[in-house]
C-alpha atoms as a PDB file:
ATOM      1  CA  UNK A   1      -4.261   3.943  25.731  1.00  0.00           C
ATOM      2  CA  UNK A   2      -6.198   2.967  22.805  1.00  0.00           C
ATOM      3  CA  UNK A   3      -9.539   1.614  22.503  1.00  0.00           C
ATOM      4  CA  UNK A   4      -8.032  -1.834  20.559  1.00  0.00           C
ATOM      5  CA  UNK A   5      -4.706  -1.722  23.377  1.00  0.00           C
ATOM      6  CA  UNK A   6      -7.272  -1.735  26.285  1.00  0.00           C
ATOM      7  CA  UNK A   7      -9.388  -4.076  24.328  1.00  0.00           C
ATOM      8  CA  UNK A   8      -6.684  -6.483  23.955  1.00  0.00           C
ATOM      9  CA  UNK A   9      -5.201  -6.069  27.255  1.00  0.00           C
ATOM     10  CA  UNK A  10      -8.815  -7.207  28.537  1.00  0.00           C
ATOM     11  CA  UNK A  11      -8.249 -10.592  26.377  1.00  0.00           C
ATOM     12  CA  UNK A  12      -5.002 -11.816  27.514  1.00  0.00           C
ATOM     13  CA  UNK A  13      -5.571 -10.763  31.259  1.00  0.00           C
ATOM     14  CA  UNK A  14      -8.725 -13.418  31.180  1.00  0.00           C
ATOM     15  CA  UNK A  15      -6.586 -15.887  29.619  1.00  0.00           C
ATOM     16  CA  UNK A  16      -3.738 -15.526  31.515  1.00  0.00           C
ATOM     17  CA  UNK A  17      -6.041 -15.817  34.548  1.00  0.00           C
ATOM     18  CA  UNK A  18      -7.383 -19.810  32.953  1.00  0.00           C
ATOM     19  CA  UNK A  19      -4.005 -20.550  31.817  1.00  0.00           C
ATOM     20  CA  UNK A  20      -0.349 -19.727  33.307  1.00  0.00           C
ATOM     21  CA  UNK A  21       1.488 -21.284  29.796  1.00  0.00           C
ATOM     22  CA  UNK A  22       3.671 -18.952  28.415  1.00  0.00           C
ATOM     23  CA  UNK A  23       2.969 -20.243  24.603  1.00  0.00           C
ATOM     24  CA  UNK A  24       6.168 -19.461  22.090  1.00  0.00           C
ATOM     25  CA  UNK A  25       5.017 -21.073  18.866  1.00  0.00           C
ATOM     26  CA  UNK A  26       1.001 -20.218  17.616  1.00  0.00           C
ATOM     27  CA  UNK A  27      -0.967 -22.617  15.256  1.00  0.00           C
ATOM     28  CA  UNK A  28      -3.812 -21.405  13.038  1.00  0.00           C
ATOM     29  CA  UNK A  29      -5.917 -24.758  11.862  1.00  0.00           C
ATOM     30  CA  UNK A  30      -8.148 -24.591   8.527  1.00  0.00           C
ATOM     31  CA  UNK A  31     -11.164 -26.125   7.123  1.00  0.00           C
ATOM     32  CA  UNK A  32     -11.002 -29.287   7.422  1.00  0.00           C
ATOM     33  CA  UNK A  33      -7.937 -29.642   9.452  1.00  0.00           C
ATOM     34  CA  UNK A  34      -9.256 -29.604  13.460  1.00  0.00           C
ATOM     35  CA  UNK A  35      -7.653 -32.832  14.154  1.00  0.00           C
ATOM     36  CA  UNK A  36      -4.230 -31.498  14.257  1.00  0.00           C
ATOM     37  CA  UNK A  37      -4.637 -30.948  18.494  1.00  0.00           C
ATOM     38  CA  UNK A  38      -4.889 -35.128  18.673  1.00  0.00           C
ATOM     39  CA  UNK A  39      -0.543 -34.520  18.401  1.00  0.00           C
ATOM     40  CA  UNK A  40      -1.075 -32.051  21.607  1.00  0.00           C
ATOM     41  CA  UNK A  41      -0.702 -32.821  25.426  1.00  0.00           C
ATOM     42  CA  UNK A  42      -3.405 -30.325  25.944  1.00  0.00           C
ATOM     43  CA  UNK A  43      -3.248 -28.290  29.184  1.00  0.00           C
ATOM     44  CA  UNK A  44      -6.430 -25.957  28.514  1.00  0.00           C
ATOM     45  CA  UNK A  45      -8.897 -25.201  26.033  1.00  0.00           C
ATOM     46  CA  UNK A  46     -10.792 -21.660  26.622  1.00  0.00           C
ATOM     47  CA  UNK A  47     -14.009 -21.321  24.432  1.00  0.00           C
ATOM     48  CA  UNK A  48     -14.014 -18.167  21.930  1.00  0.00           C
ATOM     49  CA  UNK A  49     -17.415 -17.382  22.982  1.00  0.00           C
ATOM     50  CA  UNK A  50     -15.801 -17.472  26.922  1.00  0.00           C
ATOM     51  CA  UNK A  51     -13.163 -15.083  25.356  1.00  0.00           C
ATOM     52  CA  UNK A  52     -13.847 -11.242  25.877  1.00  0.00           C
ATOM     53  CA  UNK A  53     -13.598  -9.242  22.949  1.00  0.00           C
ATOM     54  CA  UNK A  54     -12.799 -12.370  20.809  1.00  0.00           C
ATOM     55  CA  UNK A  55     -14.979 -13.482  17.941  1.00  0.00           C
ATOM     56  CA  UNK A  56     -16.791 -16.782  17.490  1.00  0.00           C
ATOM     57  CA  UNK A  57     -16.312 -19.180  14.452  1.00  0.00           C
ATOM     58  CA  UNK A  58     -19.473 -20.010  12.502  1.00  0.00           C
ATOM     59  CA  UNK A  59     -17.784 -21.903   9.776  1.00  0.00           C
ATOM     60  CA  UNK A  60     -18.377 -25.639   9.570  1.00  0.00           C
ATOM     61  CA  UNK A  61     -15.038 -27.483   9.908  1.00  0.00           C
ATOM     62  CA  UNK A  62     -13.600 -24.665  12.429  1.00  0.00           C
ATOM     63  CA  UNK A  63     -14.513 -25.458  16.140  1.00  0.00           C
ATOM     64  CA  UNK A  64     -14.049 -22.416  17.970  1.00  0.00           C
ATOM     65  CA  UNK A  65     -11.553 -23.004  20.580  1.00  0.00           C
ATOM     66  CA  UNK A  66      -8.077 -21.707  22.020  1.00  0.00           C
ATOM     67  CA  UNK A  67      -6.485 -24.611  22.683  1.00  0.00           C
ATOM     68  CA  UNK A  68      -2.702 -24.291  25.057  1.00  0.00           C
ATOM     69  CA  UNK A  69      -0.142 -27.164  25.165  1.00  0.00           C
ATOM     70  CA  UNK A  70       2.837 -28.852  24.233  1.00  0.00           C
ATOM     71  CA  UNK A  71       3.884 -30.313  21.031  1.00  0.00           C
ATOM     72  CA  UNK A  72       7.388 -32.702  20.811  1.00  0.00           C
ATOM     73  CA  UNK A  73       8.677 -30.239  24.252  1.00  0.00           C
ATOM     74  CA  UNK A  74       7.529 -27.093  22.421  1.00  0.00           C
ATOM     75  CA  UNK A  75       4.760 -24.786  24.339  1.00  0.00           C
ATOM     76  CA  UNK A  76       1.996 -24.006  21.845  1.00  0.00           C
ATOM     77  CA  UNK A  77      -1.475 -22.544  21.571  1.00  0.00           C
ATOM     78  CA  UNK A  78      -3.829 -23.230  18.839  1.00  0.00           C
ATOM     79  CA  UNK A  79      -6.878 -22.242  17.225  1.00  0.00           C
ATOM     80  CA  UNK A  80      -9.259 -24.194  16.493  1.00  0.00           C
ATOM     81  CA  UNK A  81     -11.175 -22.184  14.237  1.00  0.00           C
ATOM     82  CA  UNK A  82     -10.301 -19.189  12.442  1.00  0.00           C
ATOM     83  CA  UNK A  83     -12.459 -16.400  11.597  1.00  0.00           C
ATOM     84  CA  UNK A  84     -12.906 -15.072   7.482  1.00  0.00           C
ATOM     85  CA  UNK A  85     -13.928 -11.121   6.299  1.00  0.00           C
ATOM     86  CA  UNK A  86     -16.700 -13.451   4.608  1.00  0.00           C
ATOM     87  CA  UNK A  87     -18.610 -14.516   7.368  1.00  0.00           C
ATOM     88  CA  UNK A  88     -19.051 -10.633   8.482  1.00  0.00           C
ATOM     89  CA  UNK A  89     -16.189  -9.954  10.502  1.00  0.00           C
ATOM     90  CA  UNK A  90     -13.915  -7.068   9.950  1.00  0.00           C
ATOM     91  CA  UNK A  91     -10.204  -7.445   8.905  1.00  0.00           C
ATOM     92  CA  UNK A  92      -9.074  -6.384  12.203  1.00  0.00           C
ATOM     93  CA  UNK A  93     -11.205  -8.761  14.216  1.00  0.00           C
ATOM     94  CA  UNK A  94      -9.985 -11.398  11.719  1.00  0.00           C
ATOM     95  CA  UNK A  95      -6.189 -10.648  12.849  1.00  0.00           C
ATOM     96  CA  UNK A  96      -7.414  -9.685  16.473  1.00  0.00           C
ATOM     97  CA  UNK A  97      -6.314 -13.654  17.762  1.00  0.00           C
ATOM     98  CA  UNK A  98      -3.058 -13.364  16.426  1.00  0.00           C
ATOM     99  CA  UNK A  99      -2.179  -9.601  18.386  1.00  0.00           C
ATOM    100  CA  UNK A 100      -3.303 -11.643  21.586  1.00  0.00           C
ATOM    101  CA  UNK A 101      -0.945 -14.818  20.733  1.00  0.00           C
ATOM    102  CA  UNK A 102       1.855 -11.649  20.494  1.00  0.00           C
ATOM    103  CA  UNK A 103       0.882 -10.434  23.404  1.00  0.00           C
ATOM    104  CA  UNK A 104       0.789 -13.839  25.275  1.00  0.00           C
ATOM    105  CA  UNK A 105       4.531 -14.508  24.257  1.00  0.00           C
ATOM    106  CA  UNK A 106       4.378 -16.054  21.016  1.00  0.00           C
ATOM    107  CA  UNK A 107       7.099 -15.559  18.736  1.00  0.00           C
ATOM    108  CA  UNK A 108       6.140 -17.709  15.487  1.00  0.00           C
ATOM    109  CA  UNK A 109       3.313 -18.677  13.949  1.00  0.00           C
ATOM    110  CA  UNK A 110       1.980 -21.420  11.764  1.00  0.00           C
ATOM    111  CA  UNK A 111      -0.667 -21.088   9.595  1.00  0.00           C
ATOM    112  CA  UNK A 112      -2.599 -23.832   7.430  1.00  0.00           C
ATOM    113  CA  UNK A 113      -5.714 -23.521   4.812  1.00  0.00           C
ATOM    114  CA  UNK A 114      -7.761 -25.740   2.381  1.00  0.00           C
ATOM    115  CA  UNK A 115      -6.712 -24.104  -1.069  1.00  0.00           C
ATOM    116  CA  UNK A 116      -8.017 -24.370  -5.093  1.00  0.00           C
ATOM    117  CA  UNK A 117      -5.512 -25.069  -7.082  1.00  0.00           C
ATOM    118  CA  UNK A 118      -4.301 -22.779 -10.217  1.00  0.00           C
ATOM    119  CA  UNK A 119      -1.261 -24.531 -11.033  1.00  0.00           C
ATOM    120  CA  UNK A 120      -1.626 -27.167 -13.467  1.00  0.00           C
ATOM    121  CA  UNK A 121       0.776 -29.481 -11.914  1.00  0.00           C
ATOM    122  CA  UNK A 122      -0.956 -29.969  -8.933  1.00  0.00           C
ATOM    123  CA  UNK A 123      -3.690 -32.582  -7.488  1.00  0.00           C
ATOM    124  CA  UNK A 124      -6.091 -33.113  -4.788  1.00  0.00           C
ATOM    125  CA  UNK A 125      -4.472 -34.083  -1.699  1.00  0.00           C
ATOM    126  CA  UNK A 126      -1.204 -32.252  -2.204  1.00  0.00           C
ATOM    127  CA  UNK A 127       0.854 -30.049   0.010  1.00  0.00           C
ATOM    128  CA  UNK A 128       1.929 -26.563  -0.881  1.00  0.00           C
ATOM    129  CA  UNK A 129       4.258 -24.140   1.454  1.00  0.00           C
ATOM    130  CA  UNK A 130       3.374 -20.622   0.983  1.00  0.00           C
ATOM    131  CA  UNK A 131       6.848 -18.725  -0.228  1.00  0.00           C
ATOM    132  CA  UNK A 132       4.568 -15.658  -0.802  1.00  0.00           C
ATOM    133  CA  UNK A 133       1.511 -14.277  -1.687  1.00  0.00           C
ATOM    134  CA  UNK A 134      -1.151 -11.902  -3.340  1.00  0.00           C
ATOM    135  CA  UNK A 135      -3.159  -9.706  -1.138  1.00  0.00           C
ATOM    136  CA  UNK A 136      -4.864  -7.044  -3.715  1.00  0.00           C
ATOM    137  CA  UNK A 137      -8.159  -8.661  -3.752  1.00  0.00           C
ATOM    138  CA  UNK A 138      -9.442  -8.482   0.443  1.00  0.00           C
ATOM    139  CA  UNK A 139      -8.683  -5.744   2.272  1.00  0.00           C
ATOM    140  CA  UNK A 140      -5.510  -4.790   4.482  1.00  0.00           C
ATOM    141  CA  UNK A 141      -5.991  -5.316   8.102  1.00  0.00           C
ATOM    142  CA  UNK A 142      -3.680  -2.440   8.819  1.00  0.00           C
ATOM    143  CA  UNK A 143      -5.856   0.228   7.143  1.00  0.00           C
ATOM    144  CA  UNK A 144      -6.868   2.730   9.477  1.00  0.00           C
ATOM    145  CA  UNK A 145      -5.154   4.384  12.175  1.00  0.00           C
ATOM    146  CA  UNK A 146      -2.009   2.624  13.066  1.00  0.00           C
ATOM    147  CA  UNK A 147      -1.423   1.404  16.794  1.00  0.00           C
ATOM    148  CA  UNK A 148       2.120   2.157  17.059  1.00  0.00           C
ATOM    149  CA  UNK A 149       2.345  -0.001  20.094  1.00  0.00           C
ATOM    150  CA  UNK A 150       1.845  -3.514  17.767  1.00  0.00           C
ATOM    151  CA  UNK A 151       3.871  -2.502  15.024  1.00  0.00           C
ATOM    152  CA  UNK A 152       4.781   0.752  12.293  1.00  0.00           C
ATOM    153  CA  UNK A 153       2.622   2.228   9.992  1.00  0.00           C
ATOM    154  CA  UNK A 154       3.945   0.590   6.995  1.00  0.00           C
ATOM    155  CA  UNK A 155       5.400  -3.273   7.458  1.00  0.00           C
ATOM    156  CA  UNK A 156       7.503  -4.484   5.027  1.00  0.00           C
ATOM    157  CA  UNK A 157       6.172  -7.373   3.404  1.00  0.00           C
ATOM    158  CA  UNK A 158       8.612  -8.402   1.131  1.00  0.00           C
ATOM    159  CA  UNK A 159       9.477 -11.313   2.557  1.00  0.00           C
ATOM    160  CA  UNK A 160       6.902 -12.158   5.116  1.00  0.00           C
ATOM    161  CA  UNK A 161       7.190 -16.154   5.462  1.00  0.00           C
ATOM    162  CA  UNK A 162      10.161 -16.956   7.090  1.00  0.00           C
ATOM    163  CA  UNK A 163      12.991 -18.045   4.421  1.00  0.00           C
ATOM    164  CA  UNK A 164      14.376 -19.990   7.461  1.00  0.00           C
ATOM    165  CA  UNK A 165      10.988 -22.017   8.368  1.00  0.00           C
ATOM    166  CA  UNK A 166      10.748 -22.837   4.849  1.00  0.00           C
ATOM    167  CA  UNK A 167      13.820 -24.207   4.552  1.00  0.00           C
ATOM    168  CA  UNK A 168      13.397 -26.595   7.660  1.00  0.00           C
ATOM    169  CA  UNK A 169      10.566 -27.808   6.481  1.00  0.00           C
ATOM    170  CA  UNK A 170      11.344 -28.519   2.952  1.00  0.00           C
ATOM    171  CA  UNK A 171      14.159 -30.854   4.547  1.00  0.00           C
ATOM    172  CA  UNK A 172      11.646 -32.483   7.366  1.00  0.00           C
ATOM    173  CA  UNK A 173       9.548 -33.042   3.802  1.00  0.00           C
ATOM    174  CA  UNK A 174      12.546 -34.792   2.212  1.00  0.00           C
ATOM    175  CA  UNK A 175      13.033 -36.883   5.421  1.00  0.00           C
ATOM    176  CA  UNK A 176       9.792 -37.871   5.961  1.00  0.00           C
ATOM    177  CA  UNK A 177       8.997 -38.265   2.223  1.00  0.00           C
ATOM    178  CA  UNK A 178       6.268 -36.246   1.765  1.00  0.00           C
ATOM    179  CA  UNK A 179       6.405 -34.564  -1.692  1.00  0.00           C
ATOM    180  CA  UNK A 180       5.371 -30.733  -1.180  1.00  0.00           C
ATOM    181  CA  UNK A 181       4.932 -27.676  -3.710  1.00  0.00           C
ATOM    182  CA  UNK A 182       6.104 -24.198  -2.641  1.00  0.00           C
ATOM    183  CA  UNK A 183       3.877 -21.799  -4.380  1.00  0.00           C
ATOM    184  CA  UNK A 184       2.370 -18.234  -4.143  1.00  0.00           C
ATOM    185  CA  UNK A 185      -0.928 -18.156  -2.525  1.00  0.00           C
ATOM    186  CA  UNK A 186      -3.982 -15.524  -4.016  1.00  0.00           C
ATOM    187  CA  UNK A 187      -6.160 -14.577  -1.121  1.00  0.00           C
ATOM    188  CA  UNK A 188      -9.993 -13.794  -2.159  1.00  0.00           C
ATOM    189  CA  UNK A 189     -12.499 -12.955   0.207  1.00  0.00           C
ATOM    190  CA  UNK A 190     -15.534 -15.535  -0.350  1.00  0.00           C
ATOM    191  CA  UNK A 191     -17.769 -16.836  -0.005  1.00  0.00           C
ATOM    192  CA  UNK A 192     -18.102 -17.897  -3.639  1.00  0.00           C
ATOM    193  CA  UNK A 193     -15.683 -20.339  -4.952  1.00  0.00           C
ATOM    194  CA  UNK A 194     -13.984 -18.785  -8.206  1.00  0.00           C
ATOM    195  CA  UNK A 195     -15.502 -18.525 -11.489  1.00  0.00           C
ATOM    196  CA  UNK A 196     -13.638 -20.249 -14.325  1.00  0.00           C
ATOM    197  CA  UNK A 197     -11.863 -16.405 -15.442  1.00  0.00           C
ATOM    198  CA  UNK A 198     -11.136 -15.528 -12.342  1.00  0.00           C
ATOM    199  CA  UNK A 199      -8.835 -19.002 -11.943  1.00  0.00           C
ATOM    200  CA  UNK A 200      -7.454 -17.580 -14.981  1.00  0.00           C
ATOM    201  CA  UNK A 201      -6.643 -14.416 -13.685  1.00  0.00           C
ATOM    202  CA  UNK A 202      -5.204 -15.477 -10.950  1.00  0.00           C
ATOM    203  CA  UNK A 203      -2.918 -18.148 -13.062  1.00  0.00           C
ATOM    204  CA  UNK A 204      -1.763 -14.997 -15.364  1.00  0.00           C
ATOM    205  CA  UNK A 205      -1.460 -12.863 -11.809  1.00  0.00           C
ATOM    206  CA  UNK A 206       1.461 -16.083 -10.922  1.00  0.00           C
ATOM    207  CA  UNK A 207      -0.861 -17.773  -8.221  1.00  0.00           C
ATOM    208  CA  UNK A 208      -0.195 -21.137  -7.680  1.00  0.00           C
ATOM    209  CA  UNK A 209      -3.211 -21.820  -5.228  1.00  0.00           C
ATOM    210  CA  UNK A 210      -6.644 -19.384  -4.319  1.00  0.00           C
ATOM    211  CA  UNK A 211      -8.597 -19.546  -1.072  1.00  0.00           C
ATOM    212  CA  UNK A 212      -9.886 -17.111   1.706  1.00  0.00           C
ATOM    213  CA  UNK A 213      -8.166 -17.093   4.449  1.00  0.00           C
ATOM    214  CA  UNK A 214      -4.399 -16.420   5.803  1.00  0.00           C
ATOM    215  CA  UNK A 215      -3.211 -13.321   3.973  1.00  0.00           C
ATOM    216  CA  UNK A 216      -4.327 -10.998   6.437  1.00  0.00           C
ATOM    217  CA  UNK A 217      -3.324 -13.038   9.374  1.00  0.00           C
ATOM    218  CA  UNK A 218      -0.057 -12.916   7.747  1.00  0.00           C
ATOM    219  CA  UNK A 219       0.007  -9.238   7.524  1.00  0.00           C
ATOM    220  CA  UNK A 220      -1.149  -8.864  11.142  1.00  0.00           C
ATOM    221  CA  UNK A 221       1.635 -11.132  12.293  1.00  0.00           C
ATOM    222  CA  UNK A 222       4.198  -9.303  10.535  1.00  0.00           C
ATOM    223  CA  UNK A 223       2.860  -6.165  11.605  1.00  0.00           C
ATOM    224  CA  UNK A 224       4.057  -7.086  15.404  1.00  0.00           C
ATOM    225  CA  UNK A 225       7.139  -9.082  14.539  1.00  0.00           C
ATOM    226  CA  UNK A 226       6.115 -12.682  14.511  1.00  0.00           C
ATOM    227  CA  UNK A 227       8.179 -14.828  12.056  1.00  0.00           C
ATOM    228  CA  UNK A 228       5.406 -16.667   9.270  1.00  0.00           C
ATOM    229  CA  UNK A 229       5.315 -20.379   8.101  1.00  0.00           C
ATOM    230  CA  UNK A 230       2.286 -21.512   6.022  1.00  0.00           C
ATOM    231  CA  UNK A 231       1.141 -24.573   4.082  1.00  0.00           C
ATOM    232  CA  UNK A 232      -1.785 -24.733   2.402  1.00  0.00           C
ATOM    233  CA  UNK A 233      -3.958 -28.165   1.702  1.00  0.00           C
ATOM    234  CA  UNK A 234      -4.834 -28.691  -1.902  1.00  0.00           C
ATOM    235  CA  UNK A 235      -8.782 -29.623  -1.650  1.00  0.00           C
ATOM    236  CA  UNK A 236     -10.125 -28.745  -5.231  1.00  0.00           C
ATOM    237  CA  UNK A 237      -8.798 -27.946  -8.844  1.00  0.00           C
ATOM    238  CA  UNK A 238     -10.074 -24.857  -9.792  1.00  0.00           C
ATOM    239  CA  UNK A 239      -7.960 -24.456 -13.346  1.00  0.00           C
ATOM    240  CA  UNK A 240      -9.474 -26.933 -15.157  1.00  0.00           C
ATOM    241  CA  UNK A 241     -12.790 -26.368 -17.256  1.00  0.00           C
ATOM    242  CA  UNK A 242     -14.128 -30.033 -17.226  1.00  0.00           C
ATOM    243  CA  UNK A 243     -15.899 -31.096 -14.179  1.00  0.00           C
ATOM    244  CA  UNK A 244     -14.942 -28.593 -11.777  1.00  0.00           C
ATOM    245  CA  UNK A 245     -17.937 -27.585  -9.555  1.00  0.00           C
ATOM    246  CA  UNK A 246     -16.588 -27.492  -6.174  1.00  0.00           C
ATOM    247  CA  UNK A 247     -18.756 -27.936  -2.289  1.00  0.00           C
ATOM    248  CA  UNK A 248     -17.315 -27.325   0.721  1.00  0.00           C
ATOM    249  CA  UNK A 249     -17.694 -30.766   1.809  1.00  0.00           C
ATOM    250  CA  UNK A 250     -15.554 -32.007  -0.622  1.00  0.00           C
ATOM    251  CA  UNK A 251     -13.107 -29.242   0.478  1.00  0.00           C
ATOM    252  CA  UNK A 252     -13.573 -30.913   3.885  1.00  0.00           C
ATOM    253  CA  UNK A 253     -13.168 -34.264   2.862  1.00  0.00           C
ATOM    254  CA  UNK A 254     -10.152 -33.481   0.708  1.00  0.00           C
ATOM    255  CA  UNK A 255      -8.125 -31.819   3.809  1.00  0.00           C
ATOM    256  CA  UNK A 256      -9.242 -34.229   5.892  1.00  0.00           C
ATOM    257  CA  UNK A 257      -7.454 -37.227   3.952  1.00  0.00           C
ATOM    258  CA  UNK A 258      -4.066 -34.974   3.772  1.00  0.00           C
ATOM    259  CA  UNK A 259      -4.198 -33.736   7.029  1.00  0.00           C
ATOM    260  CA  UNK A 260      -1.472 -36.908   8.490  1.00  0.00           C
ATOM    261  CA  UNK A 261       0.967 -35.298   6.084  1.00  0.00           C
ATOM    262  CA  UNK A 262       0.440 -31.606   7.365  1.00  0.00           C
ATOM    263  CA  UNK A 263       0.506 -32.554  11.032  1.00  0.00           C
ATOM    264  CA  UNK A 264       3.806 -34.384  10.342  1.00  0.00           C
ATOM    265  CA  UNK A 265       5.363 -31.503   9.181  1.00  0.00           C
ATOM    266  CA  UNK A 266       3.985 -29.368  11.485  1.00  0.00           C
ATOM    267  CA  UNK A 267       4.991 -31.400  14.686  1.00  0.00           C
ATOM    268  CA  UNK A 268       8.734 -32.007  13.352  1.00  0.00           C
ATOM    269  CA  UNK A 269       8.801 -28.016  12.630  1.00  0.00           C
ATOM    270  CA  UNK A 270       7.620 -27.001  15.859  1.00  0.00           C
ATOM    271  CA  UNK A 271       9.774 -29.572  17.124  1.00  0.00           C
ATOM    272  CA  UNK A 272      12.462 -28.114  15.480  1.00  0.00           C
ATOM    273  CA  UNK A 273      12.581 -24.322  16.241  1.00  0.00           C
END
């Protein structure tokens, strides 16, 4: 058995010891975006720090917590809190929570981030569904020797968010009347918000959004068979020359105010599957 196998074998026995739920859908929460676990009937919450082998979130806006419990009949578990390649972590111990949601029972997972925008057609406040995305600027997760007993040595990723999800919630959109985008999203790894060219670059590349988290998630999830939904949360336009210095509390602010939108298509999804 592998160092990483016995590693995460070590995880979910402690958790499973705290909590007997047998989660089947897994929610990853952005900046900005905490607020989502108001919709839960919460059963547990297990601290990262409390977590063995697990890392700790030092981002403002993420609150570091694994969070177990039903959503409209559906058993979930959630993180509150996700952890970046920019804040020193590795690109497996980024991916590292979602082999333990595998390995706990989960079958989907749902992922959400604060984005810049790159296309020109969208605003502050909107909602885009991730349909794909570009991965060549952070690192793989996978690199290294593969552990055979998550997944093979070379996923395919042609289609790695669920044609299926998107489609469900696309109509929940319609029903609810939410307007949403589907777009590709350009993962970067931080800290530093874009410069002007590299929006540009990223425009020419046929990104639609930019931001620094998610794509390697998404490749860990694949890697083990989980079926993908994302959204991202349009929180700053980085396209535009004028005016566009950018904080991260405005990023906050910005997913705050659309986060009622995101949880409502997130709660009639999970409902849903």
């Amino acid at each position: 058995m592998s160092a990483l196998i016995q590693q995460l074998k070590e995880t979910t026995g402690y958790i499973l010891q705290h909590c007997n739920t047998v989660p089947l859908v897994g929610i990853v929460l952005g900046s900005g975006l905490g607020n989502f676990i108001d919709e839960m009937k919460v059963e547990k919450e297990i601290a990262y720090s409390d977590i063995p082998h697990f890392p700790v979130s030092t981002v403002e806006g993420h609150s570091g917590k694994l969070i177990f419990g039903e959503i409209r009949g559906k058993k979930v578990v959630a993180m509150a809190g996700r952890f970046h390649f920019y804040e020193g972590y590795t690109p497996q111990q980024v991916i590292y929570p979602i082999r333990v949601m595998k390995m706990l029972g989960v079958q989907s997972v749902l992922l959400s981030n604060a984005a810049g925008a790159v296309n020109n057609s969208f605003e502050v406040g909107d909602l885009m569904i991730i349909k794909d995305h570009i991965s060549f600027f952070v690192r793989n997760p996978l690199a290294g020797e593969n552990e055979s007993e998550l997944g093979p040595r070379f996923p395919d990723m042609s289609d790695p968010y669920s044609s299926l999800l998107i489609a469900k919630a696309k109509t929940i959109a319609e029903r609810l009347q939410i307007p949403v985008h589907t777009g590709v999203y350009t993962a970067v790894t931080g800290p530093t918000f874009e410069t002007r060219s590299e929006y540009k670059l990223i425009k020419v590349l046929g990104g639609d959004a930019v931001g620094m988290s998610t794509v390697q998630e998404v490749i860990g999830a694949i890697h083990c068979g989980l079926k993908v939904f994302a959204m991202s949360v349009i929180t700053d336009i980085g396209i535009r020359e004028e005016d566009n210095i950018i904080t991260h509390e405005e990023v906050l602010q910005a997913a705050k105010d659309a986060e009622p939108k995101l949880t409502a298509i997130f709660t009639n999804l999970i409902h849903e599957m």
